[in-house]
PDB file of N, CA and C in Angstrom:
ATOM      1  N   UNK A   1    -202.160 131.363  91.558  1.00  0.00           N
ATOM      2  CA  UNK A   1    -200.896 131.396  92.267  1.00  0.00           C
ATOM      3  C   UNK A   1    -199.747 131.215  91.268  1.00  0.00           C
ATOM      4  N   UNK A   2    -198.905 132.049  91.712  1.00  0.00           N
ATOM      5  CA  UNK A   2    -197.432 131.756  90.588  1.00  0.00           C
ATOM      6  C   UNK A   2    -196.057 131.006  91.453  1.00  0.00           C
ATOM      7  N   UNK A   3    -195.237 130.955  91.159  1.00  0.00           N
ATOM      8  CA  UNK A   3    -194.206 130.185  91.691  1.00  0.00           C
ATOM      9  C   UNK A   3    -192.788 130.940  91.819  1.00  0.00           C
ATOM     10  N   UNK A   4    -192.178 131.274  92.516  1.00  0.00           N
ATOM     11  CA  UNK A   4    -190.764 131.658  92.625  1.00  0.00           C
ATOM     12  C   UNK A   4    -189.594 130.861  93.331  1.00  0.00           C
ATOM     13  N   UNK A   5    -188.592 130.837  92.434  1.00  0.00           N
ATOM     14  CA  UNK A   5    -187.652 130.031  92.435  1.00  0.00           C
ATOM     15  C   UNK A   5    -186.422 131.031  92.951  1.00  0.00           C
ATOM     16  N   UNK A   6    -185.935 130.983  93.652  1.00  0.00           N
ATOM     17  CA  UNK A   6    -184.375 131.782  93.726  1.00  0.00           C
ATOM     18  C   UNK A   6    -183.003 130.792  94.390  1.00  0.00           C
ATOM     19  N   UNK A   7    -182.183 131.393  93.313  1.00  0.00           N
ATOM     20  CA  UNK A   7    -181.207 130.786  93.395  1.00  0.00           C
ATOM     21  C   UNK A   7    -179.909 131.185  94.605  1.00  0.00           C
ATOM     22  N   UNK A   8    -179.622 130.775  95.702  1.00  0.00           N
ATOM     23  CA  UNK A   8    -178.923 131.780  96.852  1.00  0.00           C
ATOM     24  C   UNK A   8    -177.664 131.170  96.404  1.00  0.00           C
ATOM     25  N   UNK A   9    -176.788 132.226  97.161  1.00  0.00           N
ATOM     26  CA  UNK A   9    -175.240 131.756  97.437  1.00  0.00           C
ATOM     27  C   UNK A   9    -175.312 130.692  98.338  1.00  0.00           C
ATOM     28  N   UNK A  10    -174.004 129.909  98.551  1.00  0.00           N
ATOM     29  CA  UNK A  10    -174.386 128.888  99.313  1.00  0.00           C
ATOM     30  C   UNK A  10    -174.900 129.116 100.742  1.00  0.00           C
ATOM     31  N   UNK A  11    -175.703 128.624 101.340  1.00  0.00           N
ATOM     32  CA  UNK A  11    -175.973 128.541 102.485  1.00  0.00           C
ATOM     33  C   UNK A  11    -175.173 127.329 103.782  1.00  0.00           C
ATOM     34  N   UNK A  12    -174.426 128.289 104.695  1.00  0.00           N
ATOM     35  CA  UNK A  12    -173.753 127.074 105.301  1.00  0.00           C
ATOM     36  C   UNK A  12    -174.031 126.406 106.401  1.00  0.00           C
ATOM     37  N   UNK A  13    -175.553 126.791 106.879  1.00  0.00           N
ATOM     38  CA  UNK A  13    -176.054 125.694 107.833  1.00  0.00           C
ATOM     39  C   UNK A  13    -177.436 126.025 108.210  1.00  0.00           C
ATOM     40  N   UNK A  14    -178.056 125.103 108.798  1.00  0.00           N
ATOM     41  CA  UNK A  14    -179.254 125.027 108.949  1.00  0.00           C
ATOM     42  C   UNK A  14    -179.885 125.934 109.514  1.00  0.00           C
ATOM     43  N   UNK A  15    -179.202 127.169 110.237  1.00  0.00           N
ATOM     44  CA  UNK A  15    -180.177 127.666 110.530  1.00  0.00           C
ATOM     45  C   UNK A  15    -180.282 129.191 109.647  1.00  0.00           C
ATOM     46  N   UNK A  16    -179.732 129.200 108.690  1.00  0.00           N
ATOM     47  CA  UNK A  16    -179.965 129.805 107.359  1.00  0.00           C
ATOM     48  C   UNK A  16    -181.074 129.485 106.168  1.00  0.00           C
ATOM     49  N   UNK A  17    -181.732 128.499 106.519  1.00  0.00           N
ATOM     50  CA  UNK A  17    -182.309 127.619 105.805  1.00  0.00           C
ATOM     51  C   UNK A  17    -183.468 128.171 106.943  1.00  0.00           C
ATOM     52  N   UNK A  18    -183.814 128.269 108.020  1.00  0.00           N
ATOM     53  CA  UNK A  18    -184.893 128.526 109.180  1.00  0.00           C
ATOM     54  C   UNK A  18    -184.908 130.433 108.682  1.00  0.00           C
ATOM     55  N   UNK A  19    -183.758 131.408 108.738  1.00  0.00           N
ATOM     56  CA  UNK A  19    -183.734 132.401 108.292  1.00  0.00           C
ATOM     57  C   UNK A  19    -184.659 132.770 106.938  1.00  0.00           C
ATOM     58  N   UNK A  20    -184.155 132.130 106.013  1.00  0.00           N
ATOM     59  CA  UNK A  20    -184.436 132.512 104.755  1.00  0.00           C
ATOM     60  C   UNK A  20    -185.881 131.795 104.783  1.00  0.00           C
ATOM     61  N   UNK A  21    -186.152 131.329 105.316  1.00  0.00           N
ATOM     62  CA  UNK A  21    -188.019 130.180 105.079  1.00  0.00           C
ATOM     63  C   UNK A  21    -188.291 131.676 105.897  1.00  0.00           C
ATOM     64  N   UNK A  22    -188.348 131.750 107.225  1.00  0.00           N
ATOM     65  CA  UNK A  22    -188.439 132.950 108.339  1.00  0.00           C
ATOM     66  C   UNK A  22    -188.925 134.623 106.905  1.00  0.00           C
ATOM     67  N   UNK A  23    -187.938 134.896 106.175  1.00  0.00           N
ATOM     68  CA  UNK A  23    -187.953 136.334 105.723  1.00  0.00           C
ATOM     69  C   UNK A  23    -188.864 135.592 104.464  1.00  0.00           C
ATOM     70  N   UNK A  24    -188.777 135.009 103.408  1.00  0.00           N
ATOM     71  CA  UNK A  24    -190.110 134.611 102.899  1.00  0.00           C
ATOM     72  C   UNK A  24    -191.342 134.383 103.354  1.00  0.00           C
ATOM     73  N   UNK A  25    -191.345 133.740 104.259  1.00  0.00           N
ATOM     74  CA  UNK A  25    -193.617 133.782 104.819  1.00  0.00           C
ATOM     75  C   UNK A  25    -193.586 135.010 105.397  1.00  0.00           C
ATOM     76  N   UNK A  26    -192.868 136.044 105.643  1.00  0.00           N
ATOM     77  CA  UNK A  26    -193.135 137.213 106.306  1.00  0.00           C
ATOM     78  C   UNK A  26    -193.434 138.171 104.612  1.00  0.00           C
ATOM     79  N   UNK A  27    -193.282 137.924 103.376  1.00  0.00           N
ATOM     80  CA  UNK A  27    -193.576 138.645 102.553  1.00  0.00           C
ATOM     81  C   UNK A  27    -195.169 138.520 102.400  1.00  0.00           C
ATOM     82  N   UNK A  28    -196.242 139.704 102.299  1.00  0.00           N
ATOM     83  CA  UNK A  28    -197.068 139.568 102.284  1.00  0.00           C
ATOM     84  C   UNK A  28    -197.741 139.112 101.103  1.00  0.00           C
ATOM     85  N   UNK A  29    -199.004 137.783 100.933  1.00  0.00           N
ATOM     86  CA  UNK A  29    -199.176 136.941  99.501  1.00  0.00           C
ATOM     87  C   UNK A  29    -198.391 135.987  99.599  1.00  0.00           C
ATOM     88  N   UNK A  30    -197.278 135.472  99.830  1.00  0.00           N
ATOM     89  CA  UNK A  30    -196.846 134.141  99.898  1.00  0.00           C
ATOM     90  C   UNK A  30    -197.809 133.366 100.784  1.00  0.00           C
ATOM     91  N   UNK A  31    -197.513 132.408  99.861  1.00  0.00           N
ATOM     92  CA  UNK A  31    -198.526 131.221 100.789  1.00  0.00           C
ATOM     93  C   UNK A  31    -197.546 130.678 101.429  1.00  0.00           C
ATOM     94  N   UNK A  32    -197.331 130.536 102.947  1.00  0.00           N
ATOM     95  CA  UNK A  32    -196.078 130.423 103.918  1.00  0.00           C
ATOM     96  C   UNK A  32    -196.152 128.902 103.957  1.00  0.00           C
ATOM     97  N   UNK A  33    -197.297 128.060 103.704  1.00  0.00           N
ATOM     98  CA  UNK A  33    -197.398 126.652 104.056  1.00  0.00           C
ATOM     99  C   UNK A  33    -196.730 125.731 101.735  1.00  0.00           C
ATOM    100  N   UNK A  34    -196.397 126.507 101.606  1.00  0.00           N
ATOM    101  CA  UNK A  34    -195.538 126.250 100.406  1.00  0.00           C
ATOM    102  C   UNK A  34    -193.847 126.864 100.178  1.00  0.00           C
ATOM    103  N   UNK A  35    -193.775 127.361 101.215  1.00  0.00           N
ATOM    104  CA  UNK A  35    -192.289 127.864 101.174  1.00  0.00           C
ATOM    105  C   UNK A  35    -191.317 126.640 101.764  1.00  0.00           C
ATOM    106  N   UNK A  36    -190.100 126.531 100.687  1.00  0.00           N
ATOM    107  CA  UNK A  36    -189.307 125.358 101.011  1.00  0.00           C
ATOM    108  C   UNK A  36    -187.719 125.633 100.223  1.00  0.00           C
ATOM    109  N   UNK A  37    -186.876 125.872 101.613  1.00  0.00           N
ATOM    110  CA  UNK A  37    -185.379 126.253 101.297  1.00  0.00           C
ATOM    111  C   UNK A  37    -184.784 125.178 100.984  1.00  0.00           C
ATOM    112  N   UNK A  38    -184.421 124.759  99.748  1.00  0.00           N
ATOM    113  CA  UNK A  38    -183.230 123.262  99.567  1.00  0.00           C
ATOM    114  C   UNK A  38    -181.804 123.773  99.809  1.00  0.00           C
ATOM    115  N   UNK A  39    -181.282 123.174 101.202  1.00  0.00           N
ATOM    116  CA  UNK A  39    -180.160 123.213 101.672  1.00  0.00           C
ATOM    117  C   UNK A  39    -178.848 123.244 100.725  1.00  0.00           C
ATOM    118  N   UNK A  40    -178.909 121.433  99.955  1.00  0.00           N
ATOM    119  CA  UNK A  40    -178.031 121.146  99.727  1.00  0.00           C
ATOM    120  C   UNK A  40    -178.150 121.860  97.860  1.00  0.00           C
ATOM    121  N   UNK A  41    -179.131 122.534  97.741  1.00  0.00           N
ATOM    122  CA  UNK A  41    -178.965 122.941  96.554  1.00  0.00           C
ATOM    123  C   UNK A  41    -178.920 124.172  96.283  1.00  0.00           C
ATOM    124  N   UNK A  42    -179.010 125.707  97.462  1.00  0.00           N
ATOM    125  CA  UNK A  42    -179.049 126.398  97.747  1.00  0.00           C
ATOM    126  C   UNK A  42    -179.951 126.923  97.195  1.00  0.00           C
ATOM    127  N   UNK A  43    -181.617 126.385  96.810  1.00  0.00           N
ATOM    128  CA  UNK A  43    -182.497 127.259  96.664  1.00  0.00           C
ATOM    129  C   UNK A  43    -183.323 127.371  97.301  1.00  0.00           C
ATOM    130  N   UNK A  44    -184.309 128.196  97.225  1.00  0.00           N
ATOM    131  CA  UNK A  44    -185.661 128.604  97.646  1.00  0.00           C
ATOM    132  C   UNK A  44    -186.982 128.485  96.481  1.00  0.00           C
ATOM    133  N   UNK A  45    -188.152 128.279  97.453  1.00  0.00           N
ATOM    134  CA  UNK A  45    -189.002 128.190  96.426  1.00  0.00           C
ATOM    135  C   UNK A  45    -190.317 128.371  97.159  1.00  0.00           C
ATOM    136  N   UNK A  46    -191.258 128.925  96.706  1.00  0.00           N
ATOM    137  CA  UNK A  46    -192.726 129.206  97.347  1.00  0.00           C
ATOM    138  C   UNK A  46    -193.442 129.891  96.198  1.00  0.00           C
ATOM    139  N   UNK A  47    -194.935 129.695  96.438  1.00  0.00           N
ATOM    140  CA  UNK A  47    -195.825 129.701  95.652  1.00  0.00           C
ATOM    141  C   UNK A  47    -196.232 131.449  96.491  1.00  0.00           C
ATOM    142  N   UNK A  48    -197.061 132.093  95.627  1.00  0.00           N
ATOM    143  CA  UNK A  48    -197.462 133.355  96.134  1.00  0.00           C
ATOM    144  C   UNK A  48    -198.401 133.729  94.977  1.00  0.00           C
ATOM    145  N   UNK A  49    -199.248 134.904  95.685  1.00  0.00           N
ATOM    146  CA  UNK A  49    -200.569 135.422  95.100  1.00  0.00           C
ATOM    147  C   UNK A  49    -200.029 136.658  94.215  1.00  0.00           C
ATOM    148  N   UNK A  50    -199.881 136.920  92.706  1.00  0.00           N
ATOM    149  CA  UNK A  50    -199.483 137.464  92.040  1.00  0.00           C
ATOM    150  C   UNK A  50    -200.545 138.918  91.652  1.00  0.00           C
ATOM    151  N   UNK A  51    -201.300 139.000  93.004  1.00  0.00           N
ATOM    152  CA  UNK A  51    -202.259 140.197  93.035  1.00  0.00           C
ATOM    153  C   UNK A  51    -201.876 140.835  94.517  1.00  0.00           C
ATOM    154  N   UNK A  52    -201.138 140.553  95.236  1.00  0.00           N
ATOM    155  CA  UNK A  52    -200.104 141.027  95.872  1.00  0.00           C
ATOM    156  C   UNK A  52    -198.645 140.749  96.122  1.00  0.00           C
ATOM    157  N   UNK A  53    -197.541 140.498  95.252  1.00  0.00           N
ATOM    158  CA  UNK A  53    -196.231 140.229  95.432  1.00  0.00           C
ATOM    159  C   UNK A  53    -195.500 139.518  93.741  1.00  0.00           C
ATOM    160  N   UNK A  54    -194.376 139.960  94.023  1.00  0.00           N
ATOM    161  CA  UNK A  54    -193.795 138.999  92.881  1.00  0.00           C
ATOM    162  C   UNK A  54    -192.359 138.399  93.499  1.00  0.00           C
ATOM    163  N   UNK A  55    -192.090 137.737  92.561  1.00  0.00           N
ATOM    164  CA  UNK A  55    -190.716 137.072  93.087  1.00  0.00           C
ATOM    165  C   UNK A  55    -189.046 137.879  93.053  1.00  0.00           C
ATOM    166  N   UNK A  56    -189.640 139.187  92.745  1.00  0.00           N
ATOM    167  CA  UNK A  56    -188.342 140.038  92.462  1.00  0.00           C
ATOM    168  C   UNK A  56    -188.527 140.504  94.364  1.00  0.00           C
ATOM    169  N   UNK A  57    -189.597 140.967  94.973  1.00  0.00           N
ATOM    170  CA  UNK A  57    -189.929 141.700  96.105  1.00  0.00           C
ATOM    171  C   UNK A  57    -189.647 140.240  97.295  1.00  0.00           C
ATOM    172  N   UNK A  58    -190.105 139.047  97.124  1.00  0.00           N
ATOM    173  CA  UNK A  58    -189.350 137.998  97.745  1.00  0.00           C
ATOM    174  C   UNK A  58    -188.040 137.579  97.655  1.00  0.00           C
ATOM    175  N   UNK A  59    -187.072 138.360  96.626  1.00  0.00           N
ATOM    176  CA  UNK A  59    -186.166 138.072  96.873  1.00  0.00           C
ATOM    177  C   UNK A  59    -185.421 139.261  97.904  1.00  0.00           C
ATOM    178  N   UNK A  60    -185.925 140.710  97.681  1.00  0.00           N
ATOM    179  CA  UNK A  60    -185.199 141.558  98.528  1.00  0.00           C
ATOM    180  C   UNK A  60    -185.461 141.122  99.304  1.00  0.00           C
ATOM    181  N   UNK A  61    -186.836 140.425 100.305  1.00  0.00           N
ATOM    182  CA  UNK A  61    -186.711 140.090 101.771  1.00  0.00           C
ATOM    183  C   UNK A  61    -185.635 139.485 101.849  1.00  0.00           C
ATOM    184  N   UNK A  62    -184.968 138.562 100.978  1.00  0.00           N
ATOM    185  CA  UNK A  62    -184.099 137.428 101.591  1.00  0.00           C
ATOM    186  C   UNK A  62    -182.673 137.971 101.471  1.00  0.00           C
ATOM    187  N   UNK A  63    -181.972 139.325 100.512  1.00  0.00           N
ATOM    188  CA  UNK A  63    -181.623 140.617 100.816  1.00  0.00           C
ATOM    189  C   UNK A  63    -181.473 140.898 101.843  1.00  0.00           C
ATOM    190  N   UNK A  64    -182.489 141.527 102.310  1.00  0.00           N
ATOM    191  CA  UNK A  64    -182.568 142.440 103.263  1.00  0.00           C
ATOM    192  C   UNK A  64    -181.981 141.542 105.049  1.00  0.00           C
ATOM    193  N   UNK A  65    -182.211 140.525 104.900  1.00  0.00           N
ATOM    194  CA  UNK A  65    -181.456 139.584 105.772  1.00  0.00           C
ATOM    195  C   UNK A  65    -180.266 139.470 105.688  1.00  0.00           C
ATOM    196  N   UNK A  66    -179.857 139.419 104.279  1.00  0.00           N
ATOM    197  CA  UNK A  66    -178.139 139.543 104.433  1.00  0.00           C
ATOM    198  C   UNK A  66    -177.606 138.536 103.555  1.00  0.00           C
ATOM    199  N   UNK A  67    -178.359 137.822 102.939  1.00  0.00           N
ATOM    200  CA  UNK A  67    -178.032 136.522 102.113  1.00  0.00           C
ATOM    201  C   UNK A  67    -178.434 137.449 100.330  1.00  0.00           C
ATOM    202  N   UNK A  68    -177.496 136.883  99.392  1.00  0.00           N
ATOM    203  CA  UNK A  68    -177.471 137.087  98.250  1.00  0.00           C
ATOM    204  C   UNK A  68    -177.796 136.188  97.192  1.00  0.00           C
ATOM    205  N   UNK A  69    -178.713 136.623  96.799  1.00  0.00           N
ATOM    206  CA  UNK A  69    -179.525 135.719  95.880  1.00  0.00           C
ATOM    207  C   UNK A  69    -179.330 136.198  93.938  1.00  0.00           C
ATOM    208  N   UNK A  70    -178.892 134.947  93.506  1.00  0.00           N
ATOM    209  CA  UNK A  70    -177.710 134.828  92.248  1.00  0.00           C
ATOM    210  C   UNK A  70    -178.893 134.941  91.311  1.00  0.00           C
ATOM    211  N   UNK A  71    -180.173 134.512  91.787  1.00  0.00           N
ATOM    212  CA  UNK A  71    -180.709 134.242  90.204  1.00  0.00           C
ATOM    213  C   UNK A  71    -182.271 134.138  90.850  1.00  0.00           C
ATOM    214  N   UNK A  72    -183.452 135.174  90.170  1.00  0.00           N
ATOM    215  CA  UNK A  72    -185.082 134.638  90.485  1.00  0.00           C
ATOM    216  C   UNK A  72    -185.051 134.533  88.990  1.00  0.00           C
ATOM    217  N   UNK A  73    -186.427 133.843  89.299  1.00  0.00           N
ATOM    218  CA  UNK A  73    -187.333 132.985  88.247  1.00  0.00           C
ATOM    219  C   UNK A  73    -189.176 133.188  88.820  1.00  0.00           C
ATOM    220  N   UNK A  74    -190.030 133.307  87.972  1.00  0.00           N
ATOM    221  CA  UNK A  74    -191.096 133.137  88.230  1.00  0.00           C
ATOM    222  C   UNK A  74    -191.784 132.150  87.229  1.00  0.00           C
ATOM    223  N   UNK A  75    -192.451 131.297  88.030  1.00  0.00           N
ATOM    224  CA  UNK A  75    -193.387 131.019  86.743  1.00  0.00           C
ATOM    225  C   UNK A  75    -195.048 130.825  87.241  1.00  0.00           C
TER     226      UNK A  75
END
């Protein structure tokens, strides 16, 4: 398993934080019971199977919702 980190614009309430967790476990290979949006720090983070997905394709889900994401990272 690898790790992706993304960095969002701010997020201004909680149920953006339910959104963006919501369009990550729907990427297929994330492990959905490791996905975790930090509010007050505006990131995201979840672990995923790097034999289906990477953290560039988890970030368009969170894209494709409508939120803009400043910065991925994998490790």
């Amino acid at each position: 398993m690898k790790k992706a980190v993304l960095q969002l614009e701010t997020l201004v309430c909680p149920t953006c934080v339910q959104k963006v967790e919501g369009a990550i476990r729907s990427v297929d290979g994330v492990d959905a019971e490791s996905v975790k949006v930090l509010f007050n720090a505006s990131k995201a983070k979840a672990q995923f199977d790097p034999e289906k997905t990477n953290a560039e394709t988890i970030s368009q889900a969170v894209r494709k919702i409508g939120y803009d994401v400043l910065k991925v990272s994998e490790r």
